[in-house]
N, C-alpha and C. Protein backbone atom coordinates (compact mmCIF):
# COMPACT_ATOMS: atom_id res chain seq x y z
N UNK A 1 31.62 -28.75 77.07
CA UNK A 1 32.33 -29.93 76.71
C UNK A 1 33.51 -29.51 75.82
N UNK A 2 34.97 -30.16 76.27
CA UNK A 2 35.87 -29.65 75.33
C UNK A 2 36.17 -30.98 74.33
N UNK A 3 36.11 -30.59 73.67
CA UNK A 3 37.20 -31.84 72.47
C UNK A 3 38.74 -31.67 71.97
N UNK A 4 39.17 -32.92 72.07
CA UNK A 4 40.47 -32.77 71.80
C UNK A 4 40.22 -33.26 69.99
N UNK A 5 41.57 -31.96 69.48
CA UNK A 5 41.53 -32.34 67.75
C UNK A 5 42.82 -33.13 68.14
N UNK A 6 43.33 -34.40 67.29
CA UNK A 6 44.32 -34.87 67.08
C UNK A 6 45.14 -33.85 66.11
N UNK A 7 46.07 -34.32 66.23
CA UNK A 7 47.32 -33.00 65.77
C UNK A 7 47.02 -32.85 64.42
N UNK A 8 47.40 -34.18 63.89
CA UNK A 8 47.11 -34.31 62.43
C UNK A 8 45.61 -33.65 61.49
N UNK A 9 44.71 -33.77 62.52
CA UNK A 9 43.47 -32.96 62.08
C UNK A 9 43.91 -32.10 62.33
N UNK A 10 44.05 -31.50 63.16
CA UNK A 10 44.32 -29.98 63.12
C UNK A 10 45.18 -29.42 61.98
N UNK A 11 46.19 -29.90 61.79
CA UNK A 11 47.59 -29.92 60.84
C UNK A 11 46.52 -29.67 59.60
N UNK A 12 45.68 -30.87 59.11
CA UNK A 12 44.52 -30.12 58.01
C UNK A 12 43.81 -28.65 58.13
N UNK A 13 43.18 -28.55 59.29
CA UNK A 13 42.39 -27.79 59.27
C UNK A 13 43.21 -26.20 59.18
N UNK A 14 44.24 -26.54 59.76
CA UNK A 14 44.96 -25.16 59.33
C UNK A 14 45.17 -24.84 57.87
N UNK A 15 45.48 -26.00 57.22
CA UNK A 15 45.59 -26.03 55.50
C UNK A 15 44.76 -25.69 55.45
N UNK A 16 43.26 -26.19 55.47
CA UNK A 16 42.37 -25.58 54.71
C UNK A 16 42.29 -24.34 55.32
N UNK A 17 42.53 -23.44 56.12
CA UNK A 17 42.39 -21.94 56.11
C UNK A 17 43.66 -21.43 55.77
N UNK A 18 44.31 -21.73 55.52
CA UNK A 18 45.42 -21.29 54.30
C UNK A 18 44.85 -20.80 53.47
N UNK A 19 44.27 -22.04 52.84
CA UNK A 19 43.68 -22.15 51.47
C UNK A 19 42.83 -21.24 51.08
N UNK A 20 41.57 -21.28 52.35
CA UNK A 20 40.72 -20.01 52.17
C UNK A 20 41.16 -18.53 52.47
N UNK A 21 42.23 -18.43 53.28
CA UNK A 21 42.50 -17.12 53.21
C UNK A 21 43.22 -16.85 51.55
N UNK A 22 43.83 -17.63 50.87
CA UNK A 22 44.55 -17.53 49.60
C UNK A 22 43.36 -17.04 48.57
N UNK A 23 42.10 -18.17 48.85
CA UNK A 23 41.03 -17.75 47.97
C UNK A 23 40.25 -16.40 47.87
N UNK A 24 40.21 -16.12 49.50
CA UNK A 24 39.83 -14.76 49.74
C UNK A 24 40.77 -13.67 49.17
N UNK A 25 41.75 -13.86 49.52
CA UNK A 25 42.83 -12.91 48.86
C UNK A 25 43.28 -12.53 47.25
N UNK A 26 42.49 -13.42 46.57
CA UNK A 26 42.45 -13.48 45.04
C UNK A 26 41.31 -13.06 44.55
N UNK A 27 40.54 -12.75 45.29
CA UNK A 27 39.17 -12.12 44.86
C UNK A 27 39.13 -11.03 45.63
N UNK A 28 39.56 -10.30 46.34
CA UNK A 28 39.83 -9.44 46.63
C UNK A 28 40.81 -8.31 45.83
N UNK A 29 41.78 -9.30 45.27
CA UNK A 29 42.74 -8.51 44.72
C UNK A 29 42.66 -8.17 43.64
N UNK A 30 43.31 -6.56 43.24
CA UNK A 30 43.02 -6.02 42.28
C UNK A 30 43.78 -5.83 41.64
N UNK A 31 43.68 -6.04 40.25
CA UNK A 31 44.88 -5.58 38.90
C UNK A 31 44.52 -4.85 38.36
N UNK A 32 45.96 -4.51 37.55
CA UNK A 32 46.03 -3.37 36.57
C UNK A 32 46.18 -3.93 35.28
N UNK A 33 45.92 -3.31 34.11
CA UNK A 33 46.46 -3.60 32.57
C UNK A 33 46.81 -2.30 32.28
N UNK A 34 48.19 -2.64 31.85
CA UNK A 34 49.17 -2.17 31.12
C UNK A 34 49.20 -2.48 29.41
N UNK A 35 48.93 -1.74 28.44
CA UNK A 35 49.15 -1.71 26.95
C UNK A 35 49.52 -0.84 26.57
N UNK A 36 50.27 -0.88 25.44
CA UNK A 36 50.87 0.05 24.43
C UNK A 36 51.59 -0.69 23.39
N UNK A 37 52.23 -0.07 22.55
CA UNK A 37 53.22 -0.46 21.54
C UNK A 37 54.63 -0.84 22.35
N UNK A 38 55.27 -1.99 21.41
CA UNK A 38 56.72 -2.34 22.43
C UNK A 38 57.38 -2.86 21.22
N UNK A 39 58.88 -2.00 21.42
CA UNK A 39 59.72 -2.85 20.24
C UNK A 39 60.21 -3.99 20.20
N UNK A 40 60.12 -5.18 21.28
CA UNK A 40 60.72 -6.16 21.86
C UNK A 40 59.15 -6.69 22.69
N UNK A 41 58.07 -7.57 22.12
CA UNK A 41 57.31 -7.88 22.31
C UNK A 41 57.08 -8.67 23.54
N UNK A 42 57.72 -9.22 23.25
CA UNK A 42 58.15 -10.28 24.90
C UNK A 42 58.89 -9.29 26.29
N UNK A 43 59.23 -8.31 26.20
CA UNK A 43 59.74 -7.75 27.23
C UNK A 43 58.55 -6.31 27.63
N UNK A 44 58.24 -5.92 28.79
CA UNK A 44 57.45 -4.89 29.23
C UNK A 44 57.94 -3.84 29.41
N UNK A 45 59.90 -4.08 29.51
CA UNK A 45 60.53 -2.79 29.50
C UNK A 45 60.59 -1.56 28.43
N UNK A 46 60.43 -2.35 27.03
CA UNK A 46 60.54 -2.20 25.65
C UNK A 46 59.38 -0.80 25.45
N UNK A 47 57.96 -1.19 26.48
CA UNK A 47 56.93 -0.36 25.99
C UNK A 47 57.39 0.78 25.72
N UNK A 48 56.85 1.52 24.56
CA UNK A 48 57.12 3.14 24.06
C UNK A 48 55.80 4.04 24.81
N UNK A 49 56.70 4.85 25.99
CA UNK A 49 56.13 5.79 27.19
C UNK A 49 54.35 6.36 26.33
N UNK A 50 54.84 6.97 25.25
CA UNK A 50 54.00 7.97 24.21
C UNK A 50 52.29 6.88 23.78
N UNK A 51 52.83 5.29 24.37
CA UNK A 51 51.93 4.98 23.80
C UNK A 51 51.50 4.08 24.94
N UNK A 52 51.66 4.39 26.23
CA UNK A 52 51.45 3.56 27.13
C UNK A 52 49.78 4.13 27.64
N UNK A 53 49.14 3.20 28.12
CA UNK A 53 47.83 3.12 28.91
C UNK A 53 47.43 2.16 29.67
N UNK A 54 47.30 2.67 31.29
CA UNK A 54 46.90 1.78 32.19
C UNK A 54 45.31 2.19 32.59
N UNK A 55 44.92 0.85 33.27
CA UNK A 55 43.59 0.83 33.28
C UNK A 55 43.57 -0.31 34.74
N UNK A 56 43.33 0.64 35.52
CA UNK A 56 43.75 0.00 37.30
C UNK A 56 42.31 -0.36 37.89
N UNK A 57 42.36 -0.85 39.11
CA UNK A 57 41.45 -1.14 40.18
C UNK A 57 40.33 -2.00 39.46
N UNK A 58 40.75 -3.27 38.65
CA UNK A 58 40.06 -4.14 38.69
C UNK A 58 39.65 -5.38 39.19
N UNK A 59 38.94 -6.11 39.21
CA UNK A 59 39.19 -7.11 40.04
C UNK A 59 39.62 -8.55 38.49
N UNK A 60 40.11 -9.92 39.03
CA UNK A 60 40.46 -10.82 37.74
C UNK A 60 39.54 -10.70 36.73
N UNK A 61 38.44 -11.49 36.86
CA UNK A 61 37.08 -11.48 35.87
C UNK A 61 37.50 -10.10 34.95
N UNK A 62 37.23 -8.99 35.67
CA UNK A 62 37.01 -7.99 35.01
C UNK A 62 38.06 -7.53 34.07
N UNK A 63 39.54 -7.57 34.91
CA UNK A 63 40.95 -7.60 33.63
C UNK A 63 40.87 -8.56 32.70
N UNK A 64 40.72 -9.41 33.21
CA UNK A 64 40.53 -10.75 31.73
C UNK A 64 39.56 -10.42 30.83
N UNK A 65 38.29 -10.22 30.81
CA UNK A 65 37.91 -9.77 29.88
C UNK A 65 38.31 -8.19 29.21
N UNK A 66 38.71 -7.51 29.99
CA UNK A 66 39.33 -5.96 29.39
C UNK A 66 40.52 -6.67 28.40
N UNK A 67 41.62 -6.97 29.16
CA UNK A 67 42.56 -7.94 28.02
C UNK A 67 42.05 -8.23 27.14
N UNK A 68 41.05 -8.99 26.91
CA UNK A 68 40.80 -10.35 25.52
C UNK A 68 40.36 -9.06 24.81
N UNK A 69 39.35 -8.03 24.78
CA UNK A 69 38.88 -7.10 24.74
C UNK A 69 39.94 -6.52 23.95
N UNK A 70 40.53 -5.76 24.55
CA UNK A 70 41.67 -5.16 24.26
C UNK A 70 42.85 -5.94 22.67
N UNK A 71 43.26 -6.97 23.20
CA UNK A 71 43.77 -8.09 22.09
C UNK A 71 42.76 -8.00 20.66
N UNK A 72 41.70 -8.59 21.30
CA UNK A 72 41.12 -8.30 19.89
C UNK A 72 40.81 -7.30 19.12
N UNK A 73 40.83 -6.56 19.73
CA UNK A 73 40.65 -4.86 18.66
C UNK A 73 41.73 -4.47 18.33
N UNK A 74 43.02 -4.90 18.76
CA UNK A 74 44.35 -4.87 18.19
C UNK A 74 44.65 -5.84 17.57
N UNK A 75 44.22 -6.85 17.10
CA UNK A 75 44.60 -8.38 16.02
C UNK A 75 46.17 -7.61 15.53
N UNK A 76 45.56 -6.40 14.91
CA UNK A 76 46.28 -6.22 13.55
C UNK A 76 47.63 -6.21 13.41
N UNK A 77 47.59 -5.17 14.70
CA UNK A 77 49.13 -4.67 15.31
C UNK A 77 50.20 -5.58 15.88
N UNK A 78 51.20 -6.19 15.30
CA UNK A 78 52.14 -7.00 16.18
C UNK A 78 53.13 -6.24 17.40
N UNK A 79 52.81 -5.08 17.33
CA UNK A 79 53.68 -4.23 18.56
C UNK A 79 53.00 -4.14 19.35
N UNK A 80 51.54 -4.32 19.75
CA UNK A 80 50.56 -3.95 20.65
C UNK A 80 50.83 -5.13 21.48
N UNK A 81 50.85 -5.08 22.66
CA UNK A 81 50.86 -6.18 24.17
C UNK A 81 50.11 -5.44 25.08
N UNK A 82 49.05 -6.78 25.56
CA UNK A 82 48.55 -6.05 26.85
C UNK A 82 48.88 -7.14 28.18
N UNK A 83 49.34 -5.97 29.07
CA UNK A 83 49.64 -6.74 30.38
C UNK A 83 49.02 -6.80 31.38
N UNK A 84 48.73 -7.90 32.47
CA UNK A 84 47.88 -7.97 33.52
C UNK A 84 49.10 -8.14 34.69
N UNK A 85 48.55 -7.64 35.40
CA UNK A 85 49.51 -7.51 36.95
C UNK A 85 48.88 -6.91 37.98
N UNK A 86 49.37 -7.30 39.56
CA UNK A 86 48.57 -6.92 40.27
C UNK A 86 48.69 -5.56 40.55
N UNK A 87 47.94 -5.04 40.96
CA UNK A 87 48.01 -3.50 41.19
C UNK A 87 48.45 -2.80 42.34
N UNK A 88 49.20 -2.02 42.08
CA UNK A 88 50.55 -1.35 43.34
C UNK A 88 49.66 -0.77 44.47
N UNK A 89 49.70 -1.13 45.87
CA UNK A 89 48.75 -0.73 46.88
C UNK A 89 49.24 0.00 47.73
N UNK A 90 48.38 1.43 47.13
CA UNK A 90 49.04 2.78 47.81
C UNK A 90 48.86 2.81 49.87
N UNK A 91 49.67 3.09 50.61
CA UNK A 91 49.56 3.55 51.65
C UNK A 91 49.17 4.49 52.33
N UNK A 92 48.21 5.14 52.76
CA UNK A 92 47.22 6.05 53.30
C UNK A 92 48.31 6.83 54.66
């Protein structure tokens, strides 16, 4: 038996696998954190090389808490920034 979808259903149903491929793709994906000292707090260009440390192949959950982590054991320091971003995906 075939069924016909009206367009407009269909027109949804493609959204919602948008959607789920978007969801899949965010839990899948992996970031990096970037910290160090920066003379210009607001900018990532600023970081000083000597004091840079990345910490890659995580998934969100796991950077977010490394961040807060991270933040708080630095309170003290106003040059310390830590950055979250997604992580550069090498080609084989």
């Amino acid at each position: 038996m075939i069924f016909k979808i009206p367009f407009s259903s269909y027109k949804r149903c493609v959204n919602l696998l948008d959607i789920g491929c978007q969801i899949v793709y965010k839990l899948f994906m992996k970031y990096e954190i970037i910290e160090g000292i920066h003379t210009d707090t607001s900018n990532i260009e600023t970081l000083d090389p000597a004091t840079r440390k990345v910490h890659s192949a995580l998934d969100k959950i796991q950077a977010e808490l490394l961040a807060g982590k991270l933040v708080r054991s630095n309170i003290g320091n106003y040059g310390h920034r830590v950055w979250i971003r997604p992580a550069k995906v090498k080609n084989s």
